[in-house]
Protein backbone atom coordinates (compact mmCIF):
# COMPACT_ATOMS: atom_id res chain seq x y z
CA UNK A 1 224.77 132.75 86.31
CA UNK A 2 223.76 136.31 87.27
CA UNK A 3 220.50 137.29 88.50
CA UNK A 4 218.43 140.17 88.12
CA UNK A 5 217.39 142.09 90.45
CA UNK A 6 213.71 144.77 90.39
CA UNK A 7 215.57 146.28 94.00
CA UNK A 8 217.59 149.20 93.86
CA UNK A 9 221.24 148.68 94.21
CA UNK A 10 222.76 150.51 97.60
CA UNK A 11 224.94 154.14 96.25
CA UNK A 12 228.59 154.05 96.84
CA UNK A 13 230.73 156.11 95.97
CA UNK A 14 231.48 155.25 92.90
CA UNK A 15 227.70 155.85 92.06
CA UNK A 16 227.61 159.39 92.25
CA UNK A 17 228.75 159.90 88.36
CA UNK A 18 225.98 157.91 87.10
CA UNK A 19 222.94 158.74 85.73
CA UNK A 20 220.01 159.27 87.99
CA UNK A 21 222.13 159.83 91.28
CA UNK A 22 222.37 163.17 93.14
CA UNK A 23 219.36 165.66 92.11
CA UNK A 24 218.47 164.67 88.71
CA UNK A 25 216.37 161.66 89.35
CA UNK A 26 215.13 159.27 86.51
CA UNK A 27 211.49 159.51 85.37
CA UNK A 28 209.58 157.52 87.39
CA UNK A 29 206.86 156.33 84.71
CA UNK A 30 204.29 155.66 87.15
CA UNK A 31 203.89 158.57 88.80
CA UNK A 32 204.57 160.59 85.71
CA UNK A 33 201.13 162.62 85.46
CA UNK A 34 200.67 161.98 81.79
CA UNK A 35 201.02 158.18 82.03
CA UNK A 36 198.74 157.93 84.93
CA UNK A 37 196.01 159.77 82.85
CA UNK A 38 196.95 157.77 79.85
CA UNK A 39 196.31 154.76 82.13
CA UNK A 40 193.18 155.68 83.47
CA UNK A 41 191.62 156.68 79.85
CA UNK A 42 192.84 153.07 78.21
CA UNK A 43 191.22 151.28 80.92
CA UNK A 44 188.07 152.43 80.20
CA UNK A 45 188.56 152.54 76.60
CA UNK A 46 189.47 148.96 76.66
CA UNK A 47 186.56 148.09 78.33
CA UNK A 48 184.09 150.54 76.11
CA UNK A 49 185.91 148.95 72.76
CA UNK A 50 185.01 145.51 74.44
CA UNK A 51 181.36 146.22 73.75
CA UNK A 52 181.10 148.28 70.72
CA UNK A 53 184.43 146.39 68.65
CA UNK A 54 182.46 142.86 68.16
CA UNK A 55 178.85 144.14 68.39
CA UNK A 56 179.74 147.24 65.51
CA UNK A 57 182.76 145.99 64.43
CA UNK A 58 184.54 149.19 64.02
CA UNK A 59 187.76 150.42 65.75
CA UNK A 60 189.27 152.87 68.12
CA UNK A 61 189.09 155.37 65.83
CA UNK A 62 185.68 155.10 64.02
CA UNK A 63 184.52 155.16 67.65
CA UNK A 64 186.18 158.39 68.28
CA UNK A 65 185.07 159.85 64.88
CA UNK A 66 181.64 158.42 65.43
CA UNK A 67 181.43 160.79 68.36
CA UNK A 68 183.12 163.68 67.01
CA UNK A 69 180.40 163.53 63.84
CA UNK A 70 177.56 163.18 66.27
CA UNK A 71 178.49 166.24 68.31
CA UNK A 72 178.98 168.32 64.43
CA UNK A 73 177.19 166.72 62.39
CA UNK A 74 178.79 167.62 58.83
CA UNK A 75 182.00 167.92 59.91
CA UNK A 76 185.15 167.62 57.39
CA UNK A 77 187.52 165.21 57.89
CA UNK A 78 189.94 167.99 58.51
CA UNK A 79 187.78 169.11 61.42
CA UNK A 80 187.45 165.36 62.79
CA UNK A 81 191.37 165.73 62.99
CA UNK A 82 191.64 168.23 65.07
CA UNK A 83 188.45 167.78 67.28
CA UNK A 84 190.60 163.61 67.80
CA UNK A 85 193.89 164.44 67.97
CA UNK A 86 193.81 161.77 64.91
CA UNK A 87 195.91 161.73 61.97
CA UNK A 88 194.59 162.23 58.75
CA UNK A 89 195.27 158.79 57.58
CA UNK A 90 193.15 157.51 60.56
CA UNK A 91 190.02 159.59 60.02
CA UNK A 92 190.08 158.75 56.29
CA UNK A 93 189.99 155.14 57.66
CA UNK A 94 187.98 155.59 59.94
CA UNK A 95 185.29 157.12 57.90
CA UNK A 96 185.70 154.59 55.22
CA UNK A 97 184.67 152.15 57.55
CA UNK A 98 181.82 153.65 59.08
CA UNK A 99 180.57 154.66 55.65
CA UNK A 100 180.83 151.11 54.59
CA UNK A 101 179.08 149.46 57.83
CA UNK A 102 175.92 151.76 57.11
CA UNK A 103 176.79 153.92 60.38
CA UNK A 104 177.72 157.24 58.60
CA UNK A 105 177.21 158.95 55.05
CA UNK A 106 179.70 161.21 53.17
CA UNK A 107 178.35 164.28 51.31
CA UNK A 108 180.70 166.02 49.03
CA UNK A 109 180.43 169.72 49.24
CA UNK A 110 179.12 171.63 45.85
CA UNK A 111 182.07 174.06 45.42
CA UNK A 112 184.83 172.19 46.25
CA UNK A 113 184.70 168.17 45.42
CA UNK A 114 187.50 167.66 47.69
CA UNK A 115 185.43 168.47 50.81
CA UNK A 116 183.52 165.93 52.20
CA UNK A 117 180.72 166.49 55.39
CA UNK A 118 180.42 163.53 57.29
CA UNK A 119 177.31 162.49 58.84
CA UNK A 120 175.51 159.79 60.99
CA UNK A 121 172.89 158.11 59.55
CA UNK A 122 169.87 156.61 61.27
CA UNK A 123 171.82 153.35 62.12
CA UNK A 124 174.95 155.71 62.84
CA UNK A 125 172.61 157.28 65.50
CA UNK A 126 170.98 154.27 67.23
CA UNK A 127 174.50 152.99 67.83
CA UNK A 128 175.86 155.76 68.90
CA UNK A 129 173.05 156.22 71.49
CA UNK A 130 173.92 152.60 72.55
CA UNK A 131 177.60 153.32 73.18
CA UNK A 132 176.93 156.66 74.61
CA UNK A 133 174.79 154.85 77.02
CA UNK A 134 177.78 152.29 78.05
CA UNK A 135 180.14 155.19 78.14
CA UNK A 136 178.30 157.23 80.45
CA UNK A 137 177.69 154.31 83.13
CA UNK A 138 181.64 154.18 82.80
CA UNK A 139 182.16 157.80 82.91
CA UNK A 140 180.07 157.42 86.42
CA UNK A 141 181.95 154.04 87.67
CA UNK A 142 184.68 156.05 87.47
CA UNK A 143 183.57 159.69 89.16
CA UNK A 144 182.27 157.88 91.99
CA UNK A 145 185.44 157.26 93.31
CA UNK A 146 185.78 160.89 94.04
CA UNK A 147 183.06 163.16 95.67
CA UNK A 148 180.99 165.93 93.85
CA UNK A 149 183.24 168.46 95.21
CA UNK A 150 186.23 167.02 93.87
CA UNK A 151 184.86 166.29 90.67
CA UNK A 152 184.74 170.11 90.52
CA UNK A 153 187.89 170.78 91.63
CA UNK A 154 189.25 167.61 89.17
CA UNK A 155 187.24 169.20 86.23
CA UNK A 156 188.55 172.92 86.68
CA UNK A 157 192.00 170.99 87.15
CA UNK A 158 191.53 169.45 83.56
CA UNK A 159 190.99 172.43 82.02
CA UNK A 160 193.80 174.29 83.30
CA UNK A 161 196.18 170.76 82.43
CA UNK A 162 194.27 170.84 79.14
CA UNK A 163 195.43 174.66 78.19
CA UNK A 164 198.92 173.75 79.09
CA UNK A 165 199.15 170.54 77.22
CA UNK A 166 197.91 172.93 74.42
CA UNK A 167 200.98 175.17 75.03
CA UNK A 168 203.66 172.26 75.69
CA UNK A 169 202.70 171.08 71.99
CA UNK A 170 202.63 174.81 70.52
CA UNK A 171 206.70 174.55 71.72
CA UNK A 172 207.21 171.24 71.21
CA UNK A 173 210.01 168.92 72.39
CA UNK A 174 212.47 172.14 72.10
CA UNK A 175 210.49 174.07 74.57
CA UNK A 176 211.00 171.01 76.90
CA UNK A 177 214.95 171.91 76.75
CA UNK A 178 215.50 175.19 77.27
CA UNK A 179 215.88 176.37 80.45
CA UNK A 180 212.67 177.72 82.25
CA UNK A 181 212.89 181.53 83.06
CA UNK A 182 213.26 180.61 86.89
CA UNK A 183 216.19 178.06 86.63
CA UNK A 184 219.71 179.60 86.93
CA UNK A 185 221.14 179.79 83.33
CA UNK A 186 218.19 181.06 81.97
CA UNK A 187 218.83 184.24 79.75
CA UNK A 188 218.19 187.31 81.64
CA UNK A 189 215.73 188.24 79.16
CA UNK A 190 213.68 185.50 79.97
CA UNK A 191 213.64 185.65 83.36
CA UNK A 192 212.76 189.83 83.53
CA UNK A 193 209.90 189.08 81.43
């Protein structure tokens, strides 16, 4: 019977032709910067959907469209896409049940029937005050791990990793692959530029 093993086998020689030997190292998913935030963020929203799931009954993402319509009020679903980073098939969802629990209204638009503003209504507001509430007392649990001055530094940090992830999509996977203008076998092009 074999066993398995979670400690790292000692290189030989006959190693150095596999994968993840010499330079090119594996990913190492936990201190991959993207799963750590993605870590951090599901932890709290695991705990915030703990509240508001059985006390409102609504998901995930009529939470996050909840708060997206009470920050633009009259927003289209379109608009509640791209605020989310949801899908369209989400939002639609997600508004359906909101609309349905009593929490939001839809208002079709005059011109077009297609368009649709979304707003809260007065129940829609009171429990979006409540989970506000929760999620702020989180948002601080969390902060208070770091000191104002590097919640400053962490914010302007944010921004700057926000305005990249923005670019990273823009290329997409692709982008990922070719060569970056400072690695050798980058197009000369590239690298004048």
């Amino acid at each position: 019977m074999q066993t398995i093993s979670n400690q790292k086998p000692s290189a030989t020689k006959s190693d150095s032709a596999t994968p993840g030997s010499g330079n090119s190292e594996l990913l190492q998913l936990e201190t991959w910067l993207p799963y750590r935030l993605f870590r951090i963020s599901t932890r709290v929203a695991d705990v915030l959907n703990a509240f508001y799931g059985p006390k409102y009954g609504f998901s995930r993402s009529a939470w996050r469209t909840m708060a997206i319509i009470a920050n633009r009020p009259g927003a289209s679903a379109k608009e509640i896409c791209q605020a989310g980073g949801l899908d369209q098939f989400s939002v639609s969802r997600a508004v359906k049940q909101l609309v349905e629990l009593g929490f939001a209204r839809r208002t079709s638009g005059r011109s077009d029937r297609r368009y649709a503003a979304i707003e809260l209504s007065e129940s829609g507001w009171a429990a979006f005050t409540e989970i506000s509430n929760v999620a702020k007392r989180l948002d601080a649990d969390l902060t208070s791990a770091v000191s104002s001055e590097e919640l400053a530094l962490l914010d302007g940090i944010l921004a700057r990793l926000d305005n990249a992830s923005a670019g990273i999509l823009a290329r997409g996977w692709r982008g990922a692959t070719e060569p970056v203008a400072d690695e050798p076998g980058a197009p000369a092009a590239k690298r004048d530029a």
